[in-house]
Each structure stands twice: as structure tokens, then as C-alpha cells.
N, C-alpha and C. Protein backbone atom coordinates (compact mmCIF):
# COMPACT_ATOMS: atom_id res chain seq x y z
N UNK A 1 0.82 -1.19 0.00
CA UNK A 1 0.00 0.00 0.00
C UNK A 1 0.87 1.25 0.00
N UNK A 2 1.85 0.93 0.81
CA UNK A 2 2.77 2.91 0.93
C UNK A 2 3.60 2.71 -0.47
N UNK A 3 3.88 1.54 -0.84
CA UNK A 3 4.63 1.55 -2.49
C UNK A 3 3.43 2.30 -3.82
N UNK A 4 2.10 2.27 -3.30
CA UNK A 4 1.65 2.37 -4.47
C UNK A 4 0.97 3.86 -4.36
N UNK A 5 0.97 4.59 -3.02
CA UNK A 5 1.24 5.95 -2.36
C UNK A 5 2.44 6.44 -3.03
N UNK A 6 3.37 5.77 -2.89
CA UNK A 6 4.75 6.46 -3.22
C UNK A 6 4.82 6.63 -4.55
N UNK A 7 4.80 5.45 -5.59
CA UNK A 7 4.62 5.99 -6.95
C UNK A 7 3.31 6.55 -7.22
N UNK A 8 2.77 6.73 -6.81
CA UNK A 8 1.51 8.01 -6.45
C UNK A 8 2.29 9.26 -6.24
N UNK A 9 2.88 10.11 -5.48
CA UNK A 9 3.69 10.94 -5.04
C UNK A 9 5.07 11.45 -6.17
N UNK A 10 5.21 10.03 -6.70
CA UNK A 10 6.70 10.36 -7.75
C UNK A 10 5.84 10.84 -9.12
N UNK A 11 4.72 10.44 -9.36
CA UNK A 11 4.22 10.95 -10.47
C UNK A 11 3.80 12.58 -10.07
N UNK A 12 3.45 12.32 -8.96
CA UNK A 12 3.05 14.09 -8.91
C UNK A 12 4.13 15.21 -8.96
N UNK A 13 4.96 14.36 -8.12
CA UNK A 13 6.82 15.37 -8.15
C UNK A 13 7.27 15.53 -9.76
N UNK A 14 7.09 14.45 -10.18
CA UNK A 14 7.61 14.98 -11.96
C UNK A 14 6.49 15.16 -12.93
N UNK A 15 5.28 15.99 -12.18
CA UNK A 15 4.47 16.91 -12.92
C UNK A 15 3.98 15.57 -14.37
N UNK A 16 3.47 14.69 -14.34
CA UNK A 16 3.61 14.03 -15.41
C UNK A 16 2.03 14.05 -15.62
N UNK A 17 1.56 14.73 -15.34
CA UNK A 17 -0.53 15.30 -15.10
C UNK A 17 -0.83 13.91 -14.20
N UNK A 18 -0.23 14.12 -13.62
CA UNK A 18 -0.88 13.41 -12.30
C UNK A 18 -2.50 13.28 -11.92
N UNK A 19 -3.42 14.25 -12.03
CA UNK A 19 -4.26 14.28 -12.39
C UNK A 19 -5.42 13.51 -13.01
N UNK A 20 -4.67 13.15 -13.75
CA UNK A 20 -5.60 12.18 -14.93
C UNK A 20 -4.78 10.91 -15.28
N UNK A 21 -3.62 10.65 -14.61
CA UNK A 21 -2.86 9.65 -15.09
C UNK A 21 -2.79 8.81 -13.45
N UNK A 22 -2.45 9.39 -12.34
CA UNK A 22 -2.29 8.58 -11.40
C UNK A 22 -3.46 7.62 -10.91
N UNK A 23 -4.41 7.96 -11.09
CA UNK A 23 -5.41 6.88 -10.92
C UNK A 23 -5.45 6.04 -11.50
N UNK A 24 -5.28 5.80 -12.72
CA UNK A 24 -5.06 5.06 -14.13
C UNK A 24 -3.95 3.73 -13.23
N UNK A 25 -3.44 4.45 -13.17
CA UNK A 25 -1.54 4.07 -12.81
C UNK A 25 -1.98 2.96 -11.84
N UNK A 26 -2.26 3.52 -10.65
CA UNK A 26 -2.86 3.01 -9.21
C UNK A 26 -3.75 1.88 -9.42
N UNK A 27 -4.77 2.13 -10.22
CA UNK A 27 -5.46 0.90 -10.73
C UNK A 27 -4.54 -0.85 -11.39
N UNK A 28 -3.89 -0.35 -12.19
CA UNK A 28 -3.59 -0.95 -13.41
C UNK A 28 -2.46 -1.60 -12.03
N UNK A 29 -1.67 -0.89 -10.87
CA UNK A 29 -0.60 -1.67 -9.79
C UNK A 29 -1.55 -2.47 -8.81
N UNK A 30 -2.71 -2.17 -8.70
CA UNK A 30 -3.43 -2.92 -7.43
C UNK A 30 -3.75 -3.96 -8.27
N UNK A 31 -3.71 -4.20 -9.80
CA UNK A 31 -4.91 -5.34 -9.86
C UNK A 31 -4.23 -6.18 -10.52
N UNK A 32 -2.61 -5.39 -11.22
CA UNK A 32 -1.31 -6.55 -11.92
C UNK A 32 -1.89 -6.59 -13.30
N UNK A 33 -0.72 -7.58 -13.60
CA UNK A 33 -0.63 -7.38 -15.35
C UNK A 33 -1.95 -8.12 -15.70
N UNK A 34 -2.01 -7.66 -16.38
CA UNK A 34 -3.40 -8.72 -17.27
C UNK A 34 -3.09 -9.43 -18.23
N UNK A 35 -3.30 -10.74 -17.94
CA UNK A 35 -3.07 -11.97 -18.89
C UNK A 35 -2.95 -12.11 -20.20
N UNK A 36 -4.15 -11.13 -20.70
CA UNK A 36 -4.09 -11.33 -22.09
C UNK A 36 -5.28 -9.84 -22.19
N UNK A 37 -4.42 -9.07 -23.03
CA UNK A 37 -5.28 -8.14 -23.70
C UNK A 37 -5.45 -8.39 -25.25
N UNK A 38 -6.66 -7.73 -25.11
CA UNK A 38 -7.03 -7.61 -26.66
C UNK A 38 -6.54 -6.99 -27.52
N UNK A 39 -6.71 -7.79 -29.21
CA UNK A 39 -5.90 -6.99 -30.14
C UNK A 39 -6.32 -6.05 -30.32
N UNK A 40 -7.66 -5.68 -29.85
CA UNK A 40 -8.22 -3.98 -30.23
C UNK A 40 -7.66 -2.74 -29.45
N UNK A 41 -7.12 -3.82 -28.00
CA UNK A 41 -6.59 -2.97 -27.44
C UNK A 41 -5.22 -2.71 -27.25
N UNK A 42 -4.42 -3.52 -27.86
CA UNK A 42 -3.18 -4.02 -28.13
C UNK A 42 -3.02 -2.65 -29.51
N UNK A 43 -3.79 -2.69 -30.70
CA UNK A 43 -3.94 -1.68 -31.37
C UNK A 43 -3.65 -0.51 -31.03
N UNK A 44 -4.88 0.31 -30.21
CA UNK A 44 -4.99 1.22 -29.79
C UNK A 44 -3.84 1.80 -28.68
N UNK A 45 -3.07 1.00 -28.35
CA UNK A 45 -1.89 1.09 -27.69
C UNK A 45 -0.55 1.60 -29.14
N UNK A 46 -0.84 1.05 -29.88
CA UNK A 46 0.26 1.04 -31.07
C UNK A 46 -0.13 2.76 -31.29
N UNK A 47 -1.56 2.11 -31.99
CA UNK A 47 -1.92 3.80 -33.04
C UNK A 47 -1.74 5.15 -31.97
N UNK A 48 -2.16 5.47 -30.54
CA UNK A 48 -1.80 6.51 -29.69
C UNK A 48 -0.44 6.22 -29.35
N UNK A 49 0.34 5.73 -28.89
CA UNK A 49 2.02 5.84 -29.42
C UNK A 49 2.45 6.08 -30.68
N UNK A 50 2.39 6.21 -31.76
CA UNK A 50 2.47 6.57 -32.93
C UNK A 50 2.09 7.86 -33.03
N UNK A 51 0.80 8.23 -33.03
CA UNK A 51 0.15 9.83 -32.67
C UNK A 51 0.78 10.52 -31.84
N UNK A 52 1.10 9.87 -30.80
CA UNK A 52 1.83 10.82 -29.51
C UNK A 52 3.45 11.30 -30.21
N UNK A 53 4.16 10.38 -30.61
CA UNK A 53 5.70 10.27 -31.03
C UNK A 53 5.58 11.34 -32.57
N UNK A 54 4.56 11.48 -33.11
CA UNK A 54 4.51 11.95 -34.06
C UNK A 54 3.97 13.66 -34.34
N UNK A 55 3.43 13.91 -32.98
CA UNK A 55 2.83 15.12 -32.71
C UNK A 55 4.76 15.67 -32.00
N UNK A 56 4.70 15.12 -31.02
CA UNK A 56 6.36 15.39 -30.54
C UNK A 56 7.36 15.65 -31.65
N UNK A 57 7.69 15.07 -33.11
CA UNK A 57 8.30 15.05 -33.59
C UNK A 57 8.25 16.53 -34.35
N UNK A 58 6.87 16.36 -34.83
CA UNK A 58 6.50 17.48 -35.53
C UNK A 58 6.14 18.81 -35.07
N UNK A 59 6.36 18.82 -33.58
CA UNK A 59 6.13 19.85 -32.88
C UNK A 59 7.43 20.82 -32.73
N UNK A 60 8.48 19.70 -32.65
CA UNK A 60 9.78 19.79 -32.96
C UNK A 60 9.84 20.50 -33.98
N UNK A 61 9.92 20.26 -35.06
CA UNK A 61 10.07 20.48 -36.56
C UNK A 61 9.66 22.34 -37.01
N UNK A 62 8.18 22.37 -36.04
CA UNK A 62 7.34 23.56 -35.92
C UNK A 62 8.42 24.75 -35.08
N UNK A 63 8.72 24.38 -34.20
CA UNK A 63 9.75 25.07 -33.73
C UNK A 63 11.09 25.70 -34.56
N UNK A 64 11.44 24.76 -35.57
CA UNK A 64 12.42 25.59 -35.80
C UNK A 64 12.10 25.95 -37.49
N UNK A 65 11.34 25.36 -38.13
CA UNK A 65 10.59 25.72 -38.97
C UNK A 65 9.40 26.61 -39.28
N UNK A 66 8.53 26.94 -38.42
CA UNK A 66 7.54 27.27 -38.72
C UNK A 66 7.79 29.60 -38.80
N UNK A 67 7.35 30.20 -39.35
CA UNK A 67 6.94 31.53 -39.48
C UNK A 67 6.39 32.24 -38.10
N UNK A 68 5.23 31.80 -37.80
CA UNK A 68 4.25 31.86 -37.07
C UNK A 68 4.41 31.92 -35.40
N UNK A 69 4.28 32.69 -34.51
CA UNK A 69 4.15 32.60 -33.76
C UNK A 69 3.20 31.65 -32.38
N UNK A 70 2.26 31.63 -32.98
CA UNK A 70 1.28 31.49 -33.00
C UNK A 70 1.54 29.83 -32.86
N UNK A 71 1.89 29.61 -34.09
CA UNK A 71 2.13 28.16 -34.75
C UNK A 71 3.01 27.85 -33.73
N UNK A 72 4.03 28.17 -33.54
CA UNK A 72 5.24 27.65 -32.88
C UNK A 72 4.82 27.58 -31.04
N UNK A 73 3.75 28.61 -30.66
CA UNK A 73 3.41 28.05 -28.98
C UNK A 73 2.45 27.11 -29.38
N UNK A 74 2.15 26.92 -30.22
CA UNK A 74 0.89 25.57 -30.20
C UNK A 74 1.90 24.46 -30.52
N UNK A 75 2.72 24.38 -31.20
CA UNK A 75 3.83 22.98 -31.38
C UNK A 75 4.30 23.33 -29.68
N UNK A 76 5.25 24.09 -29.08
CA UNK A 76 5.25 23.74 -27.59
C UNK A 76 4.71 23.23 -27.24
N UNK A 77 3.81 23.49 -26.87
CA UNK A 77 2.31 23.03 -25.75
C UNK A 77 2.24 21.68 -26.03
N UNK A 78 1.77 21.38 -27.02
CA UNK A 78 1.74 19.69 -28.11
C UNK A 78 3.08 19.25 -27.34
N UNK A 79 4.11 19.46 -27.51
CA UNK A 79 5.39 19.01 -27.36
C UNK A 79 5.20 18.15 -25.99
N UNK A 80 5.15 19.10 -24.97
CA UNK A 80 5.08 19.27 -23.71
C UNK A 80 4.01 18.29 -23.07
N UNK A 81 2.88 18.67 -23.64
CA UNK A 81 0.98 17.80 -22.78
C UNK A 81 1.48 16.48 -23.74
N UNK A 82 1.56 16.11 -25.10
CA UNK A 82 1.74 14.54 -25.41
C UNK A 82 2.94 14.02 -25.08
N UNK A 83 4.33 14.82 -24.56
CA UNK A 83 5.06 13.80 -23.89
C UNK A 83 4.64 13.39 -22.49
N UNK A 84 3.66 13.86 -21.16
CA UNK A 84 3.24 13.64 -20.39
C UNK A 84 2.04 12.31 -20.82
N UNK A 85 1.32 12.80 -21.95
CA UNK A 85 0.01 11.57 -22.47
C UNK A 85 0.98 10.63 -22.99
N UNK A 86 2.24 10.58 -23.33
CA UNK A 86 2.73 9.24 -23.39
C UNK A 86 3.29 8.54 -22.72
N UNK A 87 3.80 9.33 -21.61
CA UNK A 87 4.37 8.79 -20.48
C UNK A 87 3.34 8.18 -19.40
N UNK A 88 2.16 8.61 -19.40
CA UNK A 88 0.79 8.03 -19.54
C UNK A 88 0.62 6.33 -19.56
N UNK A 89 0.51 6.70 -21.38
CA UNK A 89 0.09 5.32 -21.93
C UNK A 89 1.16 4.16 -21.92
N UNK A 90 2.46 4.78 -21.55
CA UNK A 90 3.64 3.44 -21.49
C UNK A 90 3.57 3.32 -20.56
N UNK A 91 3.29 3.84 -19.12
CA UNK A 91 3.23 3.23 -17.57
C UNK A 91 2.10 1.98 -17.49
N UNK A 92 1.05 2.51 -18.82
CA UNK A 92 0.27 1.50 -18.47
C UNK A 92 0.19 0.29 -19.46
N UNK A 93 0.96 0.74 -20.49
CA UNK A 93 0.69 -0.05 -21.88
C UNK A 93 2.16 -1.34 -20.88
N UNK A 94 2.81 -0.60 -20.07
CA UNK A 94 4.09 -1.69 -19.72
C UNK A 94 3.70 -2.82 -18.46
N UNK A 95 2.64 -2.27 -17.94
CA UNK A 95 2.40 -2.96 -17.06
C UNK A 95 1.38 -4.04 -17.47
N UNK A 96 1.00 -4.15 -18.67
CA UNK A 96 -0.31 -5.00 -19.79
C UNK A 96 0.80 -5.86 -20.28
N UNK A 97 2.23 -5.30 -20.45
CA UNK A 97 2.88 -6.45 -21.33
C UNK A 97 3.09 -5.43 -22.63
N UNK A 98 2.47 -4.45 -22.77
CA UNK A 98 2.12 -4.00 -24.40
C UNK A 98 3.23 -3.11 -24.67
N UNK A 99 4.03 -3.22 -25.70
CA UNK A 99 5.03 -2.72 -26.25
C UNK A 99 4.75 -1.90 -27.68
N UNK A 100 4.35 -0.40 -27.17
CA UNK A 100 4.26 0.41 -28.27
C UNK A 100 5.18 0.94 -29.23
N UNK A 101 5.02 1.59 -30.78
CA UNK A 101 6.04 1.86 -31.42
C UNK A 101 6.36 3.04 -30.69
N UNK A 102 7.60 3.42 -30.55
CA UNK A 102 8.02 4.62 -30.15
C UNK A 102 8.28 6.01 -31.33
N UNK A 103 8.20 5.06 -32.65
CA UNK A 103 8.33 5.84 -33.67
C UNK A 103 7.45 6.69 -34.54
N UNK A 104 7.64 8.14 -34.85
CA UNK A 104 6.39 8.64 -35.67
C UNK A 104 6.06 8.45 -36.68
N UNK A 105 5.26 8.70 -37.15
CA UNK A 105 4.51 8.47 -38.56
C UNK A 105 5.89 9.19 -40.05
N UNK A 106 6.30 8.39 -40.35
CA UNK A 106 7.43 9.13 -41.48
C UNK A 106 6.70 9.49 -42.45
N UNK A 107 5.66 9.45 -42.76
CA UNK A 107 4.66 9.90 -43.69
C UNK A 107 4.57 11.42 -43.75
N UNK A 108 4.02 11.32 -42.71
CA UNK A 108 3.43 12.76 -41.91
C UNK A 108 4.79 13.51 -41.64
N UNK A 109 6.01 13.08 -41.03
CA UNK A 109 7.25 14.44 -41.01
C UNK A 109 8.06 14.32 -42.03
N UNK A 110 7.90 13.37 -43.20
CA UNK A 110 8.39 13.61 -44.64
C UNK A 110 7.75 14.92 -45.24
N UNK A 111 6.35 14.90 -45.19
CA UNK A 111 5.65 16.33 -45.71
C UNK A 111 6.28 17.61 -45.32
N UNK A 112 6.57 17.32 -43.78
CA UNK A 112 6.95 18.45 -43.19
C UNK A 112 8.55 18.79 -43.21
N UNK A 113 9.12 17.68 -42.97
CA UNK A 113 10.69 18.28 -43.44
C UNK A 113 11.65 19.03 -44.11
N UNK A 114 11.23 19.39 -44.78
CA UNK A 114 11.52 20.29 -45.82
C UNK A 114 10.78 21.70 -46.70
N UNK A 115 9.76 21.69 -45.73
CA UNK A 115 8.96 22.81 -45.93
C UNK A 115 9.14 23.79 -44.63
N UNK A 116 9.53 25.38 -45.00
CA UNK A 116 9.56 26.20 -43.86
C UNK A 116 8.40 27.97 -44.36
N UNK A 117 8.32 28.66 -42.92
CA UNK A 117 7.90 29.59 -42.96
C UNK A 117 6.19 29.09 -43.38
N UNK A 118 5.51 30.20 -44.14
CA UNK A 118 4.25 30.01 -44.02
C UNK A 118 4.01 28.51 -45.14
N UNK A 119 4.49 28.29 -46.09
CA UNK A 119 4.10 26.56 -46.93
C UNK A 119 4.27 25.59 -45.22
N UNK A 120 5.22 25.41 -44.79
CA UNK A 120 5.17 24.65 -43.45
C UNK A 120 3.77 24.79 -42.42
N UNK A 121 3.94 25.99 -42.27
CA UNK A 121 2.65 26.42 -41.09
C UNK A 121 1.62 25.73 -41.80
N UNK A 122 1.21 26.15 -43.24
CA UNK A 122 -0.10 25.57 -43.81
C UNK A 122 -0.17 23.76 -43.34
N UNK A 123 0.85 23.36 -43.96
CA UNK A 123 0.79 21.42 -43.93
C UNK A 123 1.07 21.58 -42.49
N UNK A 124 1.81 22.23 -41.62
CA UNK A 124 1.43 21.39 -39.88
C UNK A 124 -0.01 21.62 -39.73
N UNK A 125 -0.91 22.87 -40.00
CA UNK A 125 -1.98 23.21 -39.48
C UNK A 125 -2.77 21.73 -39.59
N UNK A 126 -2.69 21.77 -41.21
CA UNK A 126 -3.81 20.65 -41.60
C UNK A 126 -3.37 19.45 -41.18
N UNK A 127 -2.48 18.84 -41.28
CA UNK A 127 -1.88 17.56 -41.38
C UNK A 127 -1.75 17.06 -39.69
N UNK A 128 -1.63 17.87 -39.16
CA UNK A 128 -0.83 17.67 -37.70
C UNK A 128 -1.64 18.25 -36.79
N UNK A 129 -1.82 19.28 -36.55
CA UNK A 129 -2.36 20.15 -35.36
C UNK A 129 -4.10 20.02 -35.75
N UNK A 130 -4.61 19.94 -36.90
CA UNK A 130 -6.32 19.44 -37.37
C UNK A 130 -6.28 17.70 -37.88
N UNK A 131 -6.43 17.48 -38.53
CA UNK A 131 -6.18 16.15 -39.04
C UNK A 131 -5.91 15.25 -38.12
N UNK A 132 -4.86 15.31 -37.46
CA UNK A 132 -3.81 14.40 -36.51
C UNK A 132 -4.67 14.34 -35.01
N UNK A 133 -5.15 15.25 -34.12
CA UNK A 133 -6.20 15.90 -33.26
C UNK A 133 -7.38 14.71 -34.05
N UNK A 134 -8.11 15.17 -34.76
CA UNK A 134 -9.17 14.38 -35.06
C UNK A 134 -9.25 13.22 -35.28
N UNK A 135 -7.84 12.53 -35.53
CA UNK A 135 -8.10 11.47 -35.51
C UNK A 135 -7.54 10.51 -34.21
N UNK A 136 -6.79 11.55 -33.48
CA UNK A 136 -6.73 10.70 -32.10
C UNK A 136 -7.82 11.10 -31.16
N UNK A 137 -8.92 11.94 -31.52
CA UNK A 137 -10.37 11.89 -30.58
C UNK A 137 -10.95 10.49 -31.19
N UNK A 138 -10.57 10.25 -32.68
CA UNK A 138 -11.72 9.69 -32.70
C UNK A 138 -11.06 8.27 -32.30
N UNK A 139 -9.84 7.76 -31.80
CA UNK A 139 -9.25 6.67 -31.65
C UNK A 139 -9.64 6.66 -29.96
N UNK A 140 -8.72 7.43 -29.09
CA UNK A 140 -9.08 7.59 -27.67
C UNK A 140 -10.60 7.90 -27.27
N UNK A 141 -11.84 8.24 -28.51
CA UNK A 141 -13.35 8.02 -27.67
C UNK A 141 -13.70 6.37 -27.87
N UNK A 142 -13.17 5.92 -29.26
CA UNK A 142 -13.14 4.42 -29.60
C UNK A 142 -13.20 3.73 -28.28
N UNK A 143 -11.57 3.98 -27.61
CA UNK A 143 -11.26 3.17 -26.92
C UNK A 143 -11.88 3.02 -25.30
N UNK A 144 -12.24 5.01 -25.46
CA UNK A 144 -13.06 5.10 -24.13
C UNK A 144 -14.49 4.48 -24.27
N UNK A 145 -14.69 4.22 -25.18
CA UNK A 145 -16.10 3.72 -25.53
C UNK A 145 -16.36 2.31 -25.54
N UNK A 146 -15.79 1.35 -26.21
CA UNK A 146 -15.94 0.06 -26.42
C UNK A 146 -14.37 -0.30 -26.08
N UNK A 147 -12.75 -0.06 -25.37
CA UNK A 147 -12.09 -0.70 -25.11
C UNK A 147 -12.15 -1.89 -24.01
N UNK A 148 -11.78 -2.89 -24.04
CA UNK A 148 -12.19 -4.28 -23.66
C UNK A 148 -11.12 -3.92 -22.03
N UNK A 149 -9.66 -3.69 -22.03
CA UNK A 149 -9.59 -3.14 -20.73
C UNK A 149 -9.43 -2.15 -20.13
N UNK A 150 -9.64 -2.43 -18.92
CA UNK A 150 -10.37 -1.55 -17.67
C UNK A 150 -9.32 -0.42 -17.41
N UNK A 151 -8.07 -0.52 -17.71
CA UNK A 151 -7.16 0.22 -17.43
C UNK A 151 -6.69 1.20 -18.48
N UNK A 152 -6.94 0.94 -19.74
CA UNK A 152 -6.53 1.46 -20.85
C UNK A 152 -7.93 1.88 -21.61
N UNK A 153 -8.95 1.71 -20.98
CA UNK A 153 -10.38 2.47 -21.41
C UNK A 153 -10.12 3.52 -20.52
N UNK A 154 -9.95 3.34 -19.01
CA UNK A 154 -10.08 4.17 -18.10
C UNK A 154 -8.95 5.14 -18.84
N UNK A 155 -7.92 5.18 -19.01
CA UNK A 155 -6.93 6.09 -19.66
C UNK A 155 -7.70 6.84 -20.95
N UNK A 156 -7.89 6.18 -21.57
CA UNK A 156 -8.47 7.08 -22.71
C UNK A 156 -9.56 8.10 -22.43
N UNK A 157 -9.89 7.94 -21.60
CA UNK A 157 -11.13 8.35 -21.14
C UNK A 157 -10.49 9.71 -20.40
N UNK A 158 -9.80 9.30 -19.59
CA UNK A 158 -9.14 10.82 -19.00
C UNK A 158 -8.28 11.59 -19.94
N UNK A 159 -7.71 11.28 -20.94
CA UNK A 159 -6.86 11.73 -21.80
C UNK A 159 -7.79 12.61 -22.64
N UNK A 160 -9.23 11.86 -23.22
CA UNK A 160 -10.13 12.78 -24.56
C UNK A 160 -10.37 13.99 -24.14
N UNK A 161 -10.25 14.20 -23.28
CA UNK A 161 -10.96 16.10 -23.27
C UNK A 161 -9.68 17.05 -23.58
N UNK A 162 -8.72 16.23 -22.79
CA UNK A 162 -7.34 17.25 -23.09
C UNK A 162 -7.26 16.97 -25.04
N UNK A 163 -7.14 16.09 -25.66
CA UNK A 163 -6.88 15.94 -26.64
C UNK A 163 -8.53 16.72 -27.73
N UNK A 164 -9.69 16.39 -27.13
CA UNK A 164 -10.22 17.23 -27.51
C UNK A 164 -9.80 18.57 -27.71
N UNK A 165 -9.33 19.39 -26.63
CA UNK A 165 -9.08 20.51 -26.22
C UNK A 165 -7.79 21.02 -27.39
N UNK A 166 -6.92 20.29 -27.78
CA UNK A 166 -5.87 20.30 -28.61
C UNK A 166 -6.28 20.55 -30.24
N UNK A 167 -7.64 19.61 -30.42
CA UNK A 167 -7.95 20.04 -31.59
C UNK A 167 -8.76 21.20 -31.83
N UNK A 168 -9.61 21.67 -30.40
CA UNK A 168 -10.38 23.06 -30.54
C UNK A 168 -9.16 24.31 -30.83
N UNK A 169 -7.98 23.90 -30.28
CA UNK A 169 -7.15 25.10 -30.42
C UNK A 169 -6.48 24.88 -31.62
N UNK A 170 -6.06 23.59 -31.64
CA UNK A 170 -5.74 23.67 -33.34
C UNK A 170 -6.57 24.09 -34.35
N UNK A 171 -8.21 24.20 -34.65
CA UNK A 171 -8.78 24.89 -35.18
C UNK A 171 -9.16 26.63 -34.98
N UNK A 172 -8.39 26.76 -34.20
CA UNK A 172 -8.50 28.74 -33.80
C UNK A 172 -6.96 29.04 -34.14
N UNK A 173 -6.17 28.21 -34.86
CA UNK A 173 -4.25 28.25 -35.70
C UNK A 173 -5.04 29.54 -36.95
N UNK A 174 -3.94 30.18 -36.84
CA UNK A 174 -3.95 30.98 -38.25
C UNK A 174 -4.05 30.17 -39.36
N UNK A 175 -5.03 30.13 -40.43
CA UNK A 175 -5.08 29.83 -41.53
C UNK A 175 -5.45 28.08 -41.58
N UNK A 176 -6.35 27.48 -39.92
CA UNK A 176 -7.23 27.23 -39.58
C UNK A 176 -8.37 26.20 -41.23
N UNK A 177 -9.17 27.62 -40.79
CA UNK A 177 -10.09 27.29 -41.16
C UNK A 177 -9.83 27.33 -43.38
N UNK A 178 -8.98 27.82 -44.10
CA UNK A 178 -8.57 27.72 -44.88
C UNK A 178 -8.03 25.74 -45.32
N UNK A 179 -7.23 25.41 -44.34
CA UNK A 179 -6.90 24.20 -44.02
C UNK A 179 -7.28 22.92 -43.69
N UNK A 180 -8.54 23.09 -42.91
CA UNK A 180 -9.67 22.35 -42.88
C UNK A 180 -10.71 21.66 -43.73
């Protein structure tokens, strides 16, 4: 019990949104690994590690690429809230057994690599900060909705509003609604 207080306490000391993740956490240590998860949820472990590693990458990219001001505190922020939502989903994806890709989408920062100033800002808006947002609501309500376990539904579930919240602001990005 004081071990699972304590990594209770270490998540809050390194700010990791404790909040919405330590309960998750706490659950998933009182009740042990689970035998066998599902491939839906085995999935959904892959595709939000992928999204997460790929928003990070490209948030990156936004930073030293992008024109925009604007553009460039919204890649921060991204940077910052999905390395906490992944540090998240591997406390719990590790304690399932589940081994996510750590790698981003090369698809998605091929577009962006080589494009700077406002052509860049346009393809992060759409591609990354709208696009990318919409489709991890619609993966993390999936999972909050019909995921098979208890620990990794419960996660998604605390995670959608912030990630909601990511795509409402990614749709108020300069040149937005052009992009959309």
C-alpha cells in the first residue's frame, strides 16, 4: 500500500498530469498485469504511441521551422501535454505487457521536413495540429467507448478532453479554417 502511495507521489513530483494519469496508474498496480489483452486494445496502444511520437516530432520540426508565432506556442504546448500523455500510456501499456512503437509516422514528417515559414505552417496546421487531433479523438473516444480493458479504457477516457481541447485550439491556428 505505501509503495503504491509512493509511486503516487513520484508521479506528482515529476508533474507528469498526475491528475488524470495517477489513478489510471494506481489501478492498473493494485490489480497486476493482465493476462491477455485484446488486439483492439493491443492496437490502440500502437496507433496513440504513434500519434503521440509523431505530434512530438512534428512539434519539434514547428519550432524551428515554422513563421508563425502562434504556430510555434501551439507545437510547444503539443510538445510538452503529449510527452506527459505518453508517459501516460507506457506506464500502463508496460504494465499489460504492451510494447508500443516509439516511432512517428514518417509519412506525416516527410511532408513536413523540408517545408519552412508560411508553406510549413499551412501542412502542420492541416496535417498535424487538425487532421492528426481528429483522428486521435476519434481513436481515444473508440477506446473510451468500447475498449475491452479496464485500465486502458479508463486512460483514454481521461486523456479525450485534453486531446479534444488540442484540436479546438488547433482549429482557432492561423489559416485554420482555410486548411480544414
Amino acid at each position: 500500500m505505501n509503495f503504491r502511495y509512493s509511486v503516487q507521489a513520484t508521479i506528482v513530483a515529476l508533474g507528469i498530469g498526475a491528475t488524470f494519469l495517477a489513478p489510471v496508474y494506481a489501478q492498473s498496480t493494485a490489480s497486476g498485469t493482465s493476462a491477455s489483452v485484446s488486439a483492439s486494445d493491443q492496437q490502440f496502444v500502437q496507433d496513440a504511441s504513434v500519434a503521440g511520437a509523431t505530434e512530438i516530432e512534428a512539434g519539434k520540426l514547428a519550432l524551428k521551422n515554422s513563421s508563425d508565432p502562434a504556430v510555434k506556442k501551439f507545437a510547444e504546448r503539443m510538445i510538452n501535454e503529449h510527452k506527459k500523455l505518453a508517459h501516460g500510456l507506457d506506464m500502463v501499456a508496460e504494465k499489460k505487457g504492451i510494447k508500443g512503437p516509439a516511432t512517428p509516422d514518417a509519412a506525416v514528417l516527410g511532408k513536413l521536413q523540408n517545408l519552412k515559414g508560411a508553406d510549413f505552417d499551412k501542412v502542420y496546421v492541416s496535417t498535424v495540429a487538425i487532421d492528426g487531433h481528429e483522428k486521435a479523438v476519434a481513436l481515444f473516444q473508440k477506446e473510451s467507448d468500447s475498449g475491452s480493458d479496464p485500465q486502458l479504457k479508463a486512460l483514454a477516457g481521461k486523456a479525450l478532453p485534453t486531446i479534444k481541447h488540442h484540436l479546438t485550439m488547433a482549429q482557432q491556428l492561423p489559416g485554420a479554417k482555410s486548411s480544414s
